[in-house]
C-alpha atoms as a PDB file:
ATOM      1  CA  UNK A   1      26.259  15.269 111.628  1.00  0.00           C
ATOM      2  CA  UNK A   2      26.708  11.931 110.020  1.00  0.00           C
ATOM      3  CA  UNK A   3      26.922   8.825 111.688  1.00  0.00           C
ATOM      4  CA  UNK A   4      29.470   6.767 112.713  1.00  0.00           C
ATOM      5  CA  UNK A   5      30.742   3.588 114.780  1.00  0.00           C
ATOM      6  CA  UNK A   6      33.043   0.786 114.329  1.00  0.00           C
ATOM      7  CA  UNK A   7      32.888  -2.211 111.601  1.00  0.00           C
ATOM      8  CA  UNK A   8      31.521  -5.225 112.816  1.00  0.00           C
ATOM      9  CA  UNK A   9      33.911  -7.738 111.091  1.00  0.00           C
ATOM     10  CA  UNK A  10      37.058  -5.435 111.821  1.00  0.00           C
ATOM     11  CA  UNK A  11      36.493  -3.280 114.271  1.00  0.00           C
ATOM     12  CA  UNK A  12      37.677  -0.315 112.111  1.00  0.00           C
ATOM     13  CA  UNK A  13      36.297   2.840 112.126  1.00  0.00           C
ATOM     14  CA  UNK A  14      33.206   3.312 109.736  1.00  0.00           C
ATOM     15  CA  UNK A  15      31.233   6.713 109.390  1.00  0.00           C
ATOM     16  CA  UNK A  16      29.369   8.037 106.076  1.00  0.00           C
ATOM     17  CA  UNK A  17      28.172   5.796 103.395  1.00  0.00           C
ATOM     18  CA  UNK A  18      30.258   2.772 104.678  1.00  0.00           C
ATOM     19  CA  UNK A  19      28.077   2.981 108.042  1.00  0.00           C
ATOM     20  CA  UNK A  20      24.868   2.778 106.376  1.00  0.00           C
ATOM     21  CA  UNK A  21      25.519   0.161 104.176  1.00  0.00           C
ATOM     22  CA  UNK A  22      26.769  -1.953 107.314  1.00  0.00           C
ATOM     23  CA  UNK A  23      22.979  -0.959 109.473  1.00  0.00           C
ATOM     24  CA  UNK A  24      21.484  -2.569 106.340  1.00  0.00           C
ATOM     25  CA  UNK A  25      23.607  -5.914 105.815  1.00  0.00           C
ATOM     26  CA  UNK A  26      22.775  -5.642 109.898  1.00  0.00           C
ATOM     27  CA  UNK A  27      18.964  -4.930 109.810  1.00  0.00           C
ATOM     28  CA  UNK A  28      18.391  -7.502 106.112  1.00  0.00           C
ATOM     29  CA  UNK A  29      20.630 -10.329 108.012  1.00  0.00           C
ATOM     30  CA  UNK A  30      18.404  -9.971 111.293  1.00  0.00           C
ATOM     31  CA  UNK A  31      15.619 -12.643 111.543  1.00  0.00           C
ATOM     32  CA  UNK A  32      12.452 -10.705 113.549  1.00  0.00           C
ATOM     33  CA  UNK A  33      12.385 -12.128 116.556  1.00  0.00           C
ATOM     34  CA  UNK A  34      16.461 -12.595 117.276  1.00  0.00           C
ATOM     35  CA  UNK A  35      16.875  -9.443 119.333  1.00  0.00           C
ATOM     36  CA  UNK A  36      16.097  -9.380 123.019  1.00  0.00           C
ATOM     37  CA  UNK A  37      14.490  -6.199 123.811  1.00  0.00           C
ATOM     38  CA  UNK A  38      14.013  -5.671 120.491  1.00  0.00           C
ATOM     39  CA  UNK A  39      11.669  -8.531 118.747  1.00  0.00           C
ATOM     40  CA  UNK A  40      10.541  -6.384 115.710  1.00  0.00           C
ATOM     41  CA  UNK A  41      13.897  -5.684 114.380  1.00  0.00           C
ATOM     42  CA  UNK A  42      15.067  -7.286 111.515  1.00  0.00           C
ATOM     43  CA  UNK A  43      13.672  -8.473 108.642  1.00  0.00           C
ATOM     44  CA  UNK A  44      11.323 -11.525 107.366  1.00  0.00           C
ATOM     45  CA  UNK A  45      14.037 -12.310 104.485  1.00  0.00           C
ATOM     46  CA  UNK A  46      14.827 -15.707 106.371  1.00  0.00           C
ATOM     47  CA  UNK A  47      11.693 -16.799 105.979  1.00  0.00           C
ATOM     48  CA  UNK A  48      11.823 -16.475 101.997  1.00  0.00           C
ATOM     49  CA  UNK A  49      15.291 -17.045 100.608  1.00  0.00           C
ATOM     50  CA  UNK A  50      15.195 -21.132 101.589  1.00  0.00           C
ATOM     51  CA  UNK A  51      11.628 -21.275  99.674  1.00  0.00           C
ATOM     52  CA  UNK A  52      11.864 -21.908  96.059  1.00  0.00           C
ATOM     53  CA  UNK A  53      12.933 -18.608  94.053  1.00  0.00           C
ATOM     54  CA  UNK A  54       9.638 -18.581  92.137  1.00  0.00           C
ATOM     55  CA  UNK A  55       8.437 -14.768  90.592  1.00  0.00           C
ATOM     56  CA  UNK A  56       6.192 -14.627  93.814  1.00  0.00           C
ATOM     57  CA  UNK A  57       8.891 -15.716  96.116  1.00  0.00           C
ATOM     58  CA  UNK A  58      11.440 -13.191  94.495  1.00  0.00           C
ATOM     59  CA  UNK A  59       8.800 -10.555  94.432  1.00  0.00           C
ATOM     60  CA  UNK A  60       8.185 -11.167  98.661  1.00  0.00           C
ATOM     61  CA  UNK A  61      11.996 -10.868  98.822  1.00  0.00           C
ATOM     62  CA  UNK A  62      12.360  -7.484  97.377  1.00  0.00           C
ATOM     63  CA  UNK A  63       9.195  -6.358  99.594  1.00  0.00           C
ATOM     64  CA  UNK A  64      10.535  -7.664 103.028  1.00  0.00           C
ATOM     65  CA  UNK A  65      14.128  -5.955 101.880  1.00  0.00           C
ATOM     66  CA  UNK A  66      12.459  -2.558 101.044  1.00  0.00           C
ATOM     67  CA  UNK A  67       9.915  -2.436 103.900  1.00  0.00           C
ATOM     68  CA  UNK A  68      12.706  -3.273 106.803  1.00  0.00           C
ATOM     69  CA  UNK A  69      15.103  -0.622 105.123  1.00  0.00           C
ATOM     70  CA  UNK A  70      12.357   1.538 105.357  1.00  0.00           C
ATOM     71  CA  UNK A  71      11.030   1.039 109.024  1.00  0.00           C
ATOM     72  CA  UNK A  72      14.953   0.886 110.133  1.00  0.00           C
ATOM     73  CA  UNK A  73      17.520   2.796 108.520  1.00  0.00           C
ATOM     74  CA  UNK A  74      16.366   6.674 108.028  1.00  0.00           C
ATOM     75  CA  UNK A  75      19.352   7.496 106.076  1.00  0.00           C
ATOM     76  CA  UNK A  76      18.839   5.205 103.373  1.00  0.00           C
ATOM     77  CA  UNK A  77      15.386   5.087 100.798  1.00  0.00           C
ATOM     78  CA  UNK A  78      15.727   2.378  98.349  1.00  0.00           C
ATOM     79  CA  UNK A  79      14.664   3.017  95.088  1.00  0.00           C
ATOM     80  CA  UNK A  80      15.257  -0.434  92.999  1.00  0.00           C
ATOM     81  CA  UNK A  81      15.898  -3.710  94.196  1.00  0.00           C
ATOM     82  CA  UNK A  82      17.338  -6.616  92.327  1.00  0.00           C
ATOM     83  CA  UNK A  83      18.313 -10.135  92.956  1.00  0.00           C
ATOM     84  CA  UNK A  84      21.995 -10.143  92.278  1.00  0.00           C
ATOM     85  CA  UNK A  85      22.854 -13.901  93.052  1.00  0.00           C
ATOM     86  CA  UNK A  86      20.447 -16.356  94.293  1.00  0.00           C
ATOM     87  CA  UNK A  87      22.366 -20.132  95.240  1.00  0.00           C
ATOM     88  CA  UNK A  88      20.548 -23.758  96.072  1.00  0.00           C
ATOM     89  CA  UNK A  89      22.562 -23.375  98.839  1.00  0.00           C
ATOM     90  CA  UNK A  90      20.222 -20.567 100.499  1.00  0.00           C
ATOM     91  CA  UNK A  91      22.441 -17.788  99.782  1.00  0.00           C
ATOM     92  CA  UNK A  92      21.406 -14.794  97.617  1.00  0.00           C
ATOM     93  CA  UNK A  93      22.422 -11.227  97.387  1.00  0.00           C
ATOM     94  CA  UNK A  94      20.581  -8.203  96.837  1.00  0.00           C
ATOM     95  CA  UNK A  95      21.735  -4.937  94.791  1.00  0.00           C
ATOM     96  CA  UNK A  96      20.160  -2.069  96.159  1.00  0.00           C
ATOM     97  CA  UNK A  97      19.909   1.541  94.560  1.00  0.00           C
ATOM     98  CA  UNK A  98      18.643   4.675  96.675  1.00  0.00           C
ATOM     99  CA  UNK A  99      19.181   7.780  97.871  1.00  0.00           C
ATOM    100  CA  UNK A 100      21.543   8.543 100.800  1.00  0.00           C
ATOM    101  CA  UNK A 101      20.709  11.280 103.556  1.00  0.00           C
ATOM    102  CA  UNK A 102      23.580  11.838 105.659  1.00  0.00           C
ATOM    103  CA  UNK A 103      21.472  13.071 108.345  1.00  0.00           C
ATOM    104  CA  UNK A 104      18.064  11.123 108.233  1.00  0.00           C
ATOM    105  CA  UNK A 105      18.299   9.882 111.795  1.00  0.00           C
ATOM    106  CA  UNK A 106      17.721  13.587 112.437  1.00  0.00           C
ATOM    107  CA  UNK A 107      14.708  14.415 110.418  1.00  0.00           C
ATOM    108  CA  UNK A 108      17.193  16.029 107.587  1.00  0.00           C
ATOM    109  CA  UNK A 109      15.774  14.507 104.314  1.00  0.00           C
ATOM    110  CA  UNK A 110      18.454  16.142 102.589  1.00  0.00           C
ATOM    111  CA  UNK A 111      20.270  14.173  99.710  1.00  0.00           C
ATOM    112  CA  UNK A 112      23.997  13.675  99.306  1.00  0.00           C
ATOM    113  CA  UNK A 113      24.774  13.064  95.860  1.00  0.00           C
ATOM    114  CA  UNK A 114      27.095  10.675  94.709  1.00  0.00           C
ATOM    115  CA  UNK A 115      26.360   6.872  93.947  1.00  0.00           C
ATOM    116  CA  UNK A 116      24.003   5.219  96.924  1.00  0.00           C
ATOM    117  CA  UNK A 117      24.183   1.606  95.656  1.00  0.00           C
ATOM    118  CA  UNK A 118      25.071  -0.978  97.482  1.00  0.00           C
ATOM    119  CA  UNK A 119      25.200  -5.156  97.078  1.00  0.00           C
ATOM    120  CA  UNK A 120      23.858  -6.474 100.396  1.00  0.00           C
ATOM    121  CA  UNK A 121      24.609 -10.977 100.454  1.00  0.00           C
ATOM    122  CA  UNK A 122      22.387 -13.287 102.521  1.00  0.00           C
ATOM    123  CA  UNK A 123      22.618 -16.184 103.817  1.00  0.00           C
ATOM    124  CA  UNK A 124      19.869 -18.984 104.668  1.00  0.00           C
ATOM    125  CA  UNK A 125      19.659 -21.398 107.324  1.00  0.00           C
ATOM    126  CA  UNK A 126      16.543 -23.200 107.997  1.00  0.00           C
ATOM    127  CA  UNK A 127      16.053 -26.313 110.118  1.00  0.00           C
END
């Protein structure tokens, strides 16, 4: 049984794929700490993409990006990472390849095959 649920910026219906790809933008646009009841969720990219895009700067980026997708969206495993876009204005997107498991909220590590990629954008903020 896939997931499903409604679009954020819509409110259409999204199940499949199209889900997934939303939890992600959701969990990579999260700062940690933003969720009541929920502190840990999210991801640390905030704290990297208003930092000068240096090699170890970029290199943090894909780590925090990987490692949240990891501890938060079962259905998804990322298997490269790139920098897509990357603004002085604090905004970058990510391009994301992986594998899709329809049902990996369910302990099903099963594949779906098909293309799993995905460009993810980001926006910065700091005060």
């Amino acid at each position: 049984m896939a997931s499903s649920g409604f679009g954020r910026d819509a409110g259409a219906a999204l199940s499949g794929f199209d889900h997934v790809r939303q939890s992600i933008g959701v969990i990579l646009t999260t700062p940690i700490g933003s969720r009541v009841m929920r502190r840990e969720f999210g991801s640390e990219l905030f704290d990297l993409i208003d930092r000068p895009m240096t090699d170890q700067v970029i290199l943090a980026i894909y780590a925090a990006a990987v490692m949240a997708i990891a501890r938060w969206e079962p259905r998804y495993a990322v298997l490269g990472c790139t920098l897509s876009q990357a603004s002085a204005d604090g905004i970058i997107s990510l391009q994301l390849s992986g594998v899709y498991y329809p049902r990996g909220h369910l302990g099903d590590f099963t594949p779906e095959a098909g293309d799993a990629s995905m460009i993810i954008p980001i926006s910065g903020g700091a005060s």
